[in-house]
Protein backbone atom coordinates (compact mmCIF):
# COMPACT_ATOMS: atom_id res chain seq x y z
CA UNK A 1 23.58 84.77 96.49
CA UNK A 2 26.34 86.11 94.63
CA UNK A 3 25.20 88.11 91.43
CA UNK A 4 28.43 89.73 90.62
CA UNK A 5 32.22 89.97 91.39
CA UNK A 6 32.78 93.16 89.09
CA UNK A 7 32.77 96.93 89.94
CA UNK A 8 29.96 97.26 87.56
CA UNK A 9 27.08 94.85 87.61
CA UNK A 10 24.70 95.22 84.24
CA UNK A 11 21.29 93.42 84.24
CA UNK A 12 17.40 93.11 82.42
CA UNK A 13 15.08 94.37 84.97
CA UNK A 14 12.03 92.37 85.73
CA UNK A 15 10.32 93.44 89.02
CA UNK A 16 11.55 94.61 92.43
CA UNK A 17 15.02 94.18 93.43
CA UNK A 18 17.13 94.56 96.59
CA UNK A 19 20.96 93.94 96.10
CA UNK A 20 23.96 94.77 98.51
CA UNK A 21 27.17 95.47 97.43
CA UNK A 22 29.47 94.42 99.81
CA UNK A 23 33.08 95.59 100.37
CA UNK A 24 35.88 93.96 102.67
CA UNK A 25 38.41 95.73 104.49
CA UNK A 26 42.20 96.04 103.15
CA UNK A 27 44.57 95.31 105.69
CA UNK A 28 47.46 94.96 103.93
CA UNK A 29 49.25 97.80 101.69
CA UNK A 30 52.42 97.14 99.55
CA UNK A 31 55.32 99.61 98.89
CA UNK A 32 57.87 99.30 95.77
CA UNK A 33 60.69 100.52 94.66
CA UNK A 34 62.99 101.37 92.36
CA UNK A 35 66.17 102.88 91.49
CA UNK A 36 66.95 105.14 88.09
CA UNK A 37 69.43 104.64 86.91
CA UNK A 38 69.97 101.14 87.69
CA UNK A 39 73.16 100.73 90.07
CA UNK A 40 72.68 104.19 91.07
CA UNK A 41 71.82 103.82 95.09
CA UNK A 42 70.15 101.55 97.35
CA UNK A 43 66.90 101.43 98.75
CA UNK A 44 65.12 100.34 101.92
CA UNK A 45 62.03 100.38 103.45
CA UNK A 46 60.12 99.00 100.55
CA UNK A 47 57.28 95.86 101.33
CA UNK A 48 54.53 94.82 102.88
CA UNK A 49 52.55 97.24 105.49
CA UNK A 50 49.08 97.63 107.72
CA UNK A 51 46.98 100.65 106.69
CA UNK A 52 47.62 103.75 107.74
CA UNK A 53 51.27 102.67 108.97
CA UNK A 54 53.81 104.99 108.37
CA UNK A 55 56.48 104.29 105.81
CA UNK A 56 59.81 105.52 105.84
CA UNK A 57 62.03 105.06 102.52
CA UNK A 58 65.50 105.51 102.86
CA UNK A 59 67.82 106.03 99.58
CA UNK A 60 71.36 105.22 99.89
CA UNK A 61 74.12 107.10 96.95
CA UNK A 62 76.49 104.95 95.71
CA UNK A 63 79.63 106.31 94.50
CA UNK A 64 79.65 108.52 91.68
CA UNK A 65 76.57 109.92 91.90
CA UNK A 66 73.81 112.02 93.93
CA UNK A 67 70.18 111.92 94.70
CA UNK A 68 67.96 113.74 93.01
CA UNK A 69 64.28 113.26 94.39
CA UNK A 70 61.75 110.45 94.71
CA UNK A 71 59.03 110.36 92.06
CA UNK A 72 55.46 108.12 92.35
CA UNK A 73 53.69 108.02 88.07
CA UNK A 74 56.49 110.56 86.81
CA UNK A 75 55.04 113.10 89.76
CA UNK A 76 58.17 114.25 92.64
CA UNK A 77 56.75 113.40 96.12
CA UNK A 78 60.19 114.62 97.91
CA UNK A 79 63.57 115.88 97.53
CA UNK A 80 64.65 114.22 100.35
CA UNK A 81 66.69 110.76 100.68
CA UNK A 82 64.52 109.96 103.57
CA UNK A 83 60.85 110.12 102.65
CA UNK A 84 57.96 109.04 105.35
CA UNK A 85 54.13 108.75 104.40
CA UNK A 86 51.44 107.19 105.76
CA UNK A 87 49.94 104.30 103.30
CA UNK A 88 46.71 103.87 102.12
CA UNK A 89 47.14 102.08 98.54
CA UNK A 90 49.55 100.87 97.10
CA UNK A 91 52.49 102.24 96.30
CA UNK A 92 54.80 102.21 93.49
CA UNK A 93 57.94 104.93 93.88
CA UNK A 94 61.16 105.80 91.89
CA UNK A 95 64.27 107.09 93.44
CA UNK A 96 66.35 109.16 91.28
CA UNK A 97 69.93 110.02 91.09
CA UNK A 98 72.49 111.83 88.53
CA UNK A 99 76.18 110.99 87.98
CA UNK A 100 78.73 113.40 89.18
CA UNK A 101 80.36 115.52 87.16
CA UNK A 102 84.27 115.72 87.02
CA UNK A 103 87.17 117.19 85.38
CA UNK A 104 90.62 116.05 83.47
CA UNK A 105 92.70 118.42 82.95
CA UNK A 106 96.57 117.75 81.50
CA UNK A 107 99.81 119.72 80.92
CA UNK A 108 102.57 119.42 78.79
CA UNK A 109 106.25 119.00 79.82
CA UNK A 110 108.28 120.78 78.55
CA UNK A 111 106.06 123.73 77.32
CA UNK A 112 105.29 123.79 73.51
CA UNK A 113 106.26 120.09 72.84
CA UNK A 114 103.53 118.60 71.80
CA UNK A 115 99.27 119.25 71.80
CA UNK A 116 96.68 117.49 73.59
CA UNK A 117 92.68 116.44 73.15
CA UNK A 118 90.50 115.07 75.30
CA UNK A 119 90.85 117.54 78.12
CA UNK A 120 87.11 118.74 79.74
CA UNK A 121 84.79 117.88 81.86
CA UNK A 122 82.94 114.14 81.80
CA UNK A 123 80.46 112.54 83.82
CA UNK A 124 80.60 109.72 86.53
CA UNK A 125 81.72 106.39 84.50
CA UNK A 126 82.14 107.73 81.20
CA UNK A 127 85.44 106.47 79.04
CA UNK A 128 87.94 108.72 78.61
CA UNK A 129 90.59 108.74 75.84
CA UNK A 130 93.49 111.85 76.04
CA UNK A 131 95.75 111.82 72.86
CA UNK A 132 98.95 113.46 72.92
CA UNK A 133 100.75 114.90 69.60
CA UNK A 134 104.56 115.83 69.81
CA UNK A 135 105.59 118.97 67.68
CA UNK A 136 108.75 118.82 65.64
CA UNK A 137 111.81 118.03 67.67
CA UNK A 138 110.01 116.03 70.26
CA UNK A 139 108.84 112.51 71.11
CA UNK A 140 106.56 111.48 73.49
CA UNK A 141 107.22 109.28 76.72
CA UNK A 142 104.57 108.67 78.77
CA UNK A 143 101.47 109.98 80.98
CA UNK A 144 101.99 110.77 84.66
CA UNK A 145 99.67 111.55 87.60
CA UNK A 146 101.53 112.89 90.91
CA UNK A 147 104.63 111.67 88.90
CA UNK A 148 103.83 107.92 88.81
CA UNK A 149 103.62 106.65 84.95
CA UNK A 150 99.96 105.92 83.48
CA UNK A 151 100.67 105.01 80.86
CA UNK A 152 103.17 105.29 77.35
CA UNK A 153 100.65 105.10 75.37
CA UNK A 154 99.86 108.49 73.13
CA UNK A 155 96.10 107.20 73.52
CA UNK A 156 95.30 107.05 76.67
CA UNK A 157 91.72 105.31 77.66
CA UNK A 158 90.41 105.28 80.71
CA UNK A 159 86.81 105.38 82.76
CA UNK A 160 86.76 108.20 85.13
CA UNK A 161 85.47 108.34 88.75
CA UNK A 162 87.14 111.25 90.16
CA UNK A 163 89.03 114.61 89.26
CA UNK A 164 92.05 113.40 87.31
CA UNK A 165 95.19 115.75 86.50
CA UNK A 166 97.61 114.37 84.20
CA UNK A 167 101.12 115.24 82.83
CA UNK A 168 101.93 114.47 79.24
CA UNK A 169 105.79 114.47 79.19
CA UNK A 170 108.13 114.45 75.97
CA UNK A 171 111.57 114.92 75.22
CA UNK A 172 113.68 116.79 72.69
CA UNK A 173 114.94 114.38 69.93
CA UNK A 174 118.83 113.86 69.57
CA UNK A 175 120.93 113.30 66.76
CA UNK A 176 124.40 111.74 65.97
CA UNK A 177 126.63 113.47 63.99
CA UNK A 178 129.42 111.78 62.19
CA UNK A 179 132.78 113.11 59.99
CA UNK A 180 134.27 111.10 58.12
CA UNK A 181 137.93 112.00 56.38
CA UNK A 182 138.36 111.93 52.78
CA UNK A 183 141.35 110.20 52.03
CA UNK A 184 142.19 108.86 54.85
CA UNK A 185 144.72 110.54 57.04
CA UNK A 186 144.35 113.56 54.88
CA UNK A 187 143.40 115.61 57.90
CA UNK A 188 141.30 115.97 61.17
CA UNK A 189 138.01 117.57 61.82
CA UNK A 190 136.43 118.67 64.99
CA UNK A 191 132.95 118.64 65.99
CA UNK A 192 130.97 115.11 65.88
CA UNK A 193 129.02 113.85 68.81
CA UNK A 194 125.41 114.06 69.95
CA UNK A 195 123.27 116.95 69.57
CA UNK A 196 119.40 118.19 70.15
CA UNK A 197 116.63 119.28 67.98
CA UNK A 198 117.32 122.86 66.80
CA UNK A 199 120.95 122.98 68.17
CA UNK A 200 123.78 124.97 66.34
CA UNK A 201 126.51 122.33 64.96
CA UNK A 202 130.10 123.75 64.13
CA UNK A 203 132.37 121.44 62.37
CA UNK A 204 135.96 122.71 61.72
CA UNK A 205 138.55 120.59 59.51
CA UNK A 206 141.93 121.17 60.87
């Protein structure tokens, strides 16, 4: 007769007693698994197994990042993207990766026209936004990468996945210079036309 289902079986004595507690083999084991952070890799190998099979999880890096380890209640169990055990329980594991890390780095063209921010290192994913300023005399014109326009934006926003290098190009500002004659016909004067930023004029009335 069955007395109890529970681990722990409580009763009131009242004479002699004989009990068995009986236990049934486990034939089956289960394996999960997960990935952290989510999108990070892929996993195989996870399910169903015999006891005492051998297990072999196998993490697979997606772009953009690296594996780190595989971890089973917070605890690392390898460092290894292929990890084999034999089962006994079940099993519950983690496998870890970490973005990669990359760089943007920008120059100006011509030297000393303008400043930049947003330059520095950023990890796999992250957004991006470069901002150019033109000093005096200048005015922005666009970004380039391996001379093909970016964008002609002075913002520029973007989500990295790789080492960038960017050019932030500007030009020197122009002016028009007009002479007029006053009266008319009273003379002639030399000197008009187009000039840039910073440029020496010399206008001569004749």
């Amino acid at each position: 007769n069955i007395l109890s289902t529970d681990l722990e079986y409580e009763f009131e004595v009242t004479g002699d007693i004989d009990l068995v507690a009986n236990f049934t083999t486990i034939n089956s084991c289960y394996v999960t698994a997960g990935v952290n952070p989510k999108d990070a890799g892929e996993i195989t190998g996870a399910g169903a197994y015999e006891m005492n099979e051998t297990v072999v999880l196998k993490a697979k890096t997606n772009d953009g990042y690296e594996f780190i380890n595989w971890t089973e209640n917070g605890s690392i169990v390898s460092e290894e993207t292929e990890y084999s055990f034999v089962i006994t329980s079940d099993k519950n594991l983690v496998a870890n990766f970490k973005p990669l890390a990359y760089k943007v780095t920008a120059t100006i063209a011509p030297d000393n026209a303008g400043t930049l921010s947003g330059i520095g290192d950023y990890l796999y994913g992250d957004k991006v936004t470069l901002s150019a300023t033109a000093n005096e005399g200048y005015r922005f014109v666009n970004w380039t990468e391996n001379g093909e326009t970016v964008s002609t934006s002075t913002k520029y926003t973007f989500t990295i996945t790789r080492d960038i290098s960017l050019v932030a190009n500007f030009v020197l500002m122009d002016y028009d210079v007009a002479i007029s004659v006053n009266p008319k016909n009273a003379g002639e004067v030399e000197g008009a036309g187009n000039y840039y930023h910073g440029e020496k004029v010399t206008l001569k009335a004749l």
